[in-house]
C-alpha atoms as a PDB file:
ATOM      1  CA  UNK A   1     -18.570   7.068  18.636  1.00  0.00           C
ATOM      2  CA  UNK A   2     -18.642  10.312  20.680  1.00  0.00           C
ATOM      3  CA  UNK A   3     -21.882  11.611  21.385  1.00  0.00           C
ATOM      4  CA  UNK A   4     -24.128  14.028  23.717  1.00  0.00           C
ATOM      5  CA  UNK A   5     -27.530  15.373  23.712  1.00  0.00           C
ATOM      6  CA  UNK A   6     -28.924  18.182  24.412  1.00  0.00           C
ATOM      7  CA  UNK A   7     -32.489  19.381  25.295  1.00  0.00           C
ATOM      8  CA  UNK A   8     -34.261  22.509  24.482  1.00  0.00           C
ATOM      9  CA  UNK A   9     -37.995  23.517  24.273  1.00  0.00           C
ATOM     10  CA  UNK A  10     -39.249  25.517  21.542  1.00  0.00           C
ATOM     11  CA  UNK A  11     -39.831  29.409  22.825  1.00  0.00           C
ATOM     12  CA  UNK A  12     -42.272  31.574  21.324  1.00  0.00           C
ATOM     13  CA  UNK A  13     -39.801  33.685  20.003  1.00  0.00           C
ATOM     14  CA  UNK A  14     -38.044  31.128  18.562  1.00  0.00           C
ATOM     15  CA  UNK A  15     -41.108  30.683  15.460  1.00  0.00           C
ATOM     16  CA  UNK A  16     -41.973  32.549  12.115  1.00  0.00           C
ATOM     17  CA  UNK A  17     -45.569  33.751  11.201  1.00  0.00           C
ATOM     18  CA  UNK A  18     -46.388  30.456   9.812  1.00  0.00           C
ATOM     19  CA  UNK A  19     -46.175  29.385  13.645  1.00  0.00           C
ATOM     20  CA  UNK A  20     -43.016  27.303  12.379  1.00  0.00           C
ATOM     21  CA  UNK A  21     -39.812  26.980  14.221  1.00  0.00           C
ATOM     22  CA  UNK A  22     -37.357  29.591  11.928  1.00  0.00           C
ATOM     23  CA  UNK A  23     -34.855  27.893  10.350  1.00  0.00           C
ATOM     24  CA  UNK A  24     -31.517  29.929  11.330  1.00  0.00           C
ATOM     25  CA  UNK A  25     -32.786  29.054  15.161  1.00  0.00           C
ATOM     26  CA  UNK A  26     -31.343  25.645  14.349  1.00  0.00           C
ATOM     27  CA  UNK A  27     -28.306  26.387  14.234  1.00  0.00           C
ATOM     28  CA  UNK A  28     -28.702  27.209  18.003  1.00  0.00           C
ATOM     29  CA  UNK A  29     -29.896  24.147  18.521  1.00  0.00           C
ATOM     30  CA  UNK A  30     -26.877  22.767  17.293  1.00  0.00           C
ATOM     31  CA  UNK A  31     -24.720  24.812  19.393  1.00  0.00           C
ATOM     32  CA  UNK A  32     -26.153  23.466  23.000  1.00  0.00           C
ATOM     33  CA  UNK A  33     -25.287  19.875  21.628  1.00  0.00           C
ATOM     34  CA  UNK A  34     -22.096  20.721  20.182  1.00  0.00           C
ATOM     35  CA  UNK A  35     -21.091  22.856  23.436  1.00  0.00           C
ATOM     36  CA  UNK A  36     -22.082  19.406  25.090  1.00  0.00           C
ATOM     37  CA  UNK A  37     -19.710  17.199  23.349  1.00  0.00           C
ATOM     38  CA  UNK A  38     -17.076  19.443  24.067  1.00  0.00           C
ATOM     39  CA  UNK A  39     -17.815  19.672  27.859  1.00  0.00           C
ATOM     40  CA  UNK A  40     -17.964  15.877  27.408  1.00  0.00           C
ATOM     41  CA  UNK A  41     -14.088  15.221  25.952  1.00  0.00           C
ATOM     42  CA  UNK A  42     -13.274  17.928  28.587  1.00  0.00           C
ATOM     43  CA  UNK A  43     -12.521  20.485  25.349  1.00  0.00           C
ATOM     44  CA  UNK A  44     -14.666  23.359  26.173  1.00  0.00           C
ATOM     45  CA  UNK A  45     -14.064  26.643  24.275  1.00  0.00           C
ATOM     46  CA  UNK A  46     -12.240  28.005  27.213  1.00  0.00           C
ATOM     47  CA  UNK A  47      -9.961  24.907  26.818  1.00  0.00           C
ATOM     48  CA  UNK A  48      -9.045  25.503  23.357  1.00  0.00           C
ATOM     49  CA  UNK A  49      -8.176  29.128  24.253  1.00  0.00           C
ATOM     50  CA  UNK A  50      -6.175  27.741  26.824  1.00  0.00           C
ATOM     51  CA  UNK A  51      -4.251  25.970  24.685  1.00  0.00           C
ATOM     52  CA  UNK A  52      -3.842  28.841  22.080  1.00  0.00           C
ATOM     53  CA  UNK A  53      -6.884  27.552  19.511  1.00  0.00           C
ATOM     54  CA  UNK A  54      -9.919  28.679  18.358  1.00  0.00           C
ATOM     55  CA  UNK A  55     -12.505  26.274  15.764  1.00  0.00           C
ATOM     56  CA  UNK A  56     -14.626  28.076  13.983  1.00  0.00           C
ATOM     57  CA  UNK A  57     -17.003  26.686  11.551  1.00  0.00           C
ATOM     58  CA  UNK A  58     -15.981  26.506   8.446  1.00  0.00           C
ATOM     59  CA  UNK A  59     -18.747  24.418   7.108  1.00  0.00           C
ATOM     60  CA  UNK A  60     -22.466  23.244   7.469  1.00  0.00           C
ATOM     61  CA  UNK A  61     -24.756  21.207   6.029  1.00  0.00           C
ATOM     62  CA  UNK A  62     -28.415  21.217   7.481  1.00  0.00           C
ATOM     63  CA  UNK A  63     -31.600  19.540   5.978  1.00  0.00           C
ATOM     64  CA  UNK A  64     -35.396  19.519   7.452  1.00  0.00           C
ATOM     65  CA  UNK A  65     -37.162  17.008   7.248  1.00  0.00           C
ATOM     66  CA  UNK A  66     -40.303  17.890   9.857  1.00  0.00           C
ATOM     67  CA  UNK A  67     -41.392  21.513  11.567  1.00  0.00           C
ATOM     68  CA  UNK A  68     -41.236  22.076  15.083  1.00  0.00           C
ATOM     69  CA  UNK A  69     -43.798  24.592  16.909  1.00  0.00           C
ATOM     70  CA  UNK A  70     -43.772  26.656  19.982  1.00  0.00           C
ATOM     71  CA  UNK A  71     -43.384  24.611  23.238  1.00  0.00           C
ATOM     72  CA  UNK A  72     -42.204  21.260  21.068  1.00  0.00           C
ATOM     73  CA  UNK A  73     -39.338  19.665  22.968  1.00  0.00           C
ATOM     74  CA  UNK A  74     -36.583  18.649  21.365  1.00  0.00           C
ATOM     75  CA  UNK A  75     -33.547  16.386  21.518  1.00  0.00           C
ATOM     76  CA  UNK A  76     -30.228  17.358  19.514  1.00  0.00           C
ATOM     77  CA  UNK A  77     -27.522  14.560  19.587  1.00  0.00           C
ATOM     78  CA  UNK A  78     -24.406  15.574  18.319  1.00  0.00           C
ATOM     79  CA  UNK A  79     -21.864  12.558  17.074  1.00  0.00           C
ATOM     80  CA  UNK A  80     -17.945  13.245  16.709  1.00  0.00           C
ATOM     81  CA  UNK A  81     -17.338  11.620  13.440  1.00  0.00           C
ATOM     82  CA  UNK A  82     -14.128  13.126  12.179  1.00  0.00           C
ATOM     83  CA  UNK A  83     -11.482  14.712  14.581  1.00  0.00           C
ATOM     84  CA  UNK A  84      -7.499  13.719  12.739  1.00  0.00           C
ATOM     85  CA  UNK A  85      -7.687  16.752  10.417  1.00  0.00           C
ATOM     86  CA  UNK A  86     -10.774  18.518  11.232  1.00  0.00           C
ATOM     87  CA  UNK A  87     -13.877  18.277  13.733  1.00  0.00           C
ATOM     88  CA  UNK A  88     -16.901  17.599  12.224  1.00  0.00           C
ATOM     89  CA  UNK A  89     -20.037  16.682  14.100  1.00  0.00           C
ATOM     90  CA  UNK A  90     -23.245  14.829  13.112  1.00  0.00           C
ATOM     91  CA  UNK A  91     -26.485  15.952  14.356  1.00  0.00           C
ATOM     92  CA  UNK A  92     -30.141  14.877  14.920  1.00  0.00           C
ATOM     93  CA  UNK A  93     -32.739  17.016  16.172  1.00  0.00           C
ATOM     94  CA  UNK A  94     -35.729  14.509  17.576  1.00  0.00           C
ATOM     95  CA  UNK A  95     -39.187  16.393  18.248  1.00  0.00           C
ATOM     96  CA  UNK A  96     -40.779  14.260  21.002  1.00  0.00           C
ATOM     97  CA  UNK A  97     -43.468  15.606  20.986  1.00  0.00           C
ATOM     98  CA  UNK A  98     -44.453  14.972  17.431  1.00  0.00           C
ATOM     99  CA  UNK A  99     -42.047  11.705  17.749  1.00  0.00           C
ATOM    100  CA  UNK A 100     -40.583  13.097  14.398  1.00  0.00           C
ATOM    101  CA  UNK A 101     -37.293  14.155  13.340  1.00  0.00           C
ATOM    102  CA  UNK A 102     -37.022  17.492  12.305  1.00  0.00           C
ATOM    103  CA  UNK A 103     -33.535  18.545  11.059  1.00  0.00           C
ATOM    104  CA  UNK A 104     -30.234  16.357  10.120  1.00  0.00           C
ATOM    105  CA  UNK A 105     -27.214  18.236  10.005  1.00  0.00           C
ATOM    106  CA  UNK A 106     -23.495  18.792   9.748  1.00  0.00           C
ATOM    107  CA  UNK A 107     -20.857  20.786  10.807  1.00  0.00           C
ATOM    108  CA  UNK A 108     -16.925  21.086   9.882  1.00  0.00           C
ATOM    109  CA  UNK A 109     -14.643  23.372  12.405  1.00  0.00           C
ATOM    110  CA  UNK A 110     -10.730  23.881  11.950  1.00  0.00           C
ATOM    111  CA  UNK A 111      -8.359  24.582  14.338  1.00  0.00           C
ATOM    112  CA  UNK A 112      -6.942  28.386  14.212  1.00  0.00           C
ATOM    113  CA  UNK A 113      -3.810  29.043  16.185  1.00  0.00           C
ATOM    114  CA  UNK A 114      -5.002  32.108  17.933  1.00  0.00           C
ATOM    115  CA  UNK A 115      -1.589  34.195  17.830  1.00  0.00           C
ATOM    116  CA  UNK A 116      -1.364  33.918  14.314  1.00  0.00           C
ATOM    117  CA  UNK A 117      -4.640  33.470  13.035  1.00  0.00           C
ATOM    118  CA  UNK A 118      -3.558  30.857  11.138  1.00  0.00           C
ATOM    119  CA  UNK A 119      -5.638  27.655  10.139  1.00  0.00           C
ATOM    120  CA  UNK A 120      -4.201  24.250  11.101  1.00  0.00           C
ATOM    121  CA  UNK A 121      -4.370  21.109   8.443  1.00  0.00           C
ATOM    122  CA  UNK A 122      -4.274  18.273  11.095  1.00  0.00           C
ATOM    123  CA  UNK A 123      -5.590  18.847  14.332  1.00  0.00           C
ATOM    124  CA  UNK A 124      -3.313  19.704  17.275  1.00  0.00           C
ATOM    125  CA  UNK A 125      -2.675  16.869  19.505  1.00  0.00           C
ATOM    126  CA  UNK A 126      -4.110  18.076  22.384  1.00  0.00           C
ATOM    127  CA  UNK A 127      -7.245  17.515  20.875  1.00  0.00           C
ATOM    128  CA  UNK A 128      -6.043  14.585  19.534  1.00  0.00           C
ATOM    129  CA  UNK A 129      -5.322  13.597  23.118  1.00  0.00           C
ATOM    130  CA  UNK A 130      -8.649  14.785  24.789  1.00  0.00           C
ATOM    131  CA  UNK A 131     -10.542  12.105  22.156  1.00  0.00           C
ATOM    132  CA  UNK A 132      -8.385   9.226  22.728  1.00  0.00           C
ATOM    133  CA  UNK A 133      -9.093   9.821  26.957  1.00  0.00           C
ATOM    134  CA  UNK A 134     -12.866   9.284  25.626  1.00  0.00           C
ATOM    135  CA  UNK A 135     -11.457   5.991  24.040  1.00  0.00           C
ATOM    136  CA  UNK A 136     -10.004   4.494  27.479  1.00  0.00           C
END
């Protein structure tokens, strides 16, 4: 399977006034993993534009299972599970510096021809492509 990881540590800005990491900053999270599975099968967004596609997220599924706190470091991995009709990616955010894991998540993204704003049901083959290179 496709993976990448991705590092962050907590900023102060980042927690609620329970001194919690706020949940929406997650999804963040998940972006700097997901933007590095991209880079890694060499699809960036500026490569899908380049080809004439957008994915936006059409779904997500996140559940927490431990807090993080300002200054925590944290690993996101982000696993390509599903690519043929859709791209979905599996996540895990690791706190090591509790040596817990706080969040396990999901996300779905379609391919959307950019001219016509239309959303694809199989995903085009140059994506198709760009995994199978991964493969070899």
């Amino acid at each position: 399977m496709i993976s990448a990881n991705a590092f962050v540590t907590v900023a102060f800005q980042d927690c609620d006034p329970m001194q919690v990491v706020w949940h929406g900053n997650y999804y963040r999270y998940l972006e700097e993993a997901r933007r590095a599975l991209l880079e890694k099968i060499d699809f960036s967004y500026q490569e899908m534009a380049l080809h004439g596609f957008a994915y936006p997220i059409v779904d997500t599924r996140m559940k927490f299972v431990s807090p993080a706190q300002h200054a925590h470091r944290l690993e996101i991995t982000a696993r390509l599970t599903e690519w043929e009709n859709r791209l979905r990616m599996d996540f895990v955010v690791f706190n090591h510096t509790t040596g817990k894991v706080c969040v396990k998540a999901h996300t779905i993204q379609c391919a959307v021809q950019l001219n016509s704003q239309e959303m694809l049901l199989a995903s085009p083959q140059c994506l198709l492509d760009k995994v199978a290179a991964c493969y070899k």
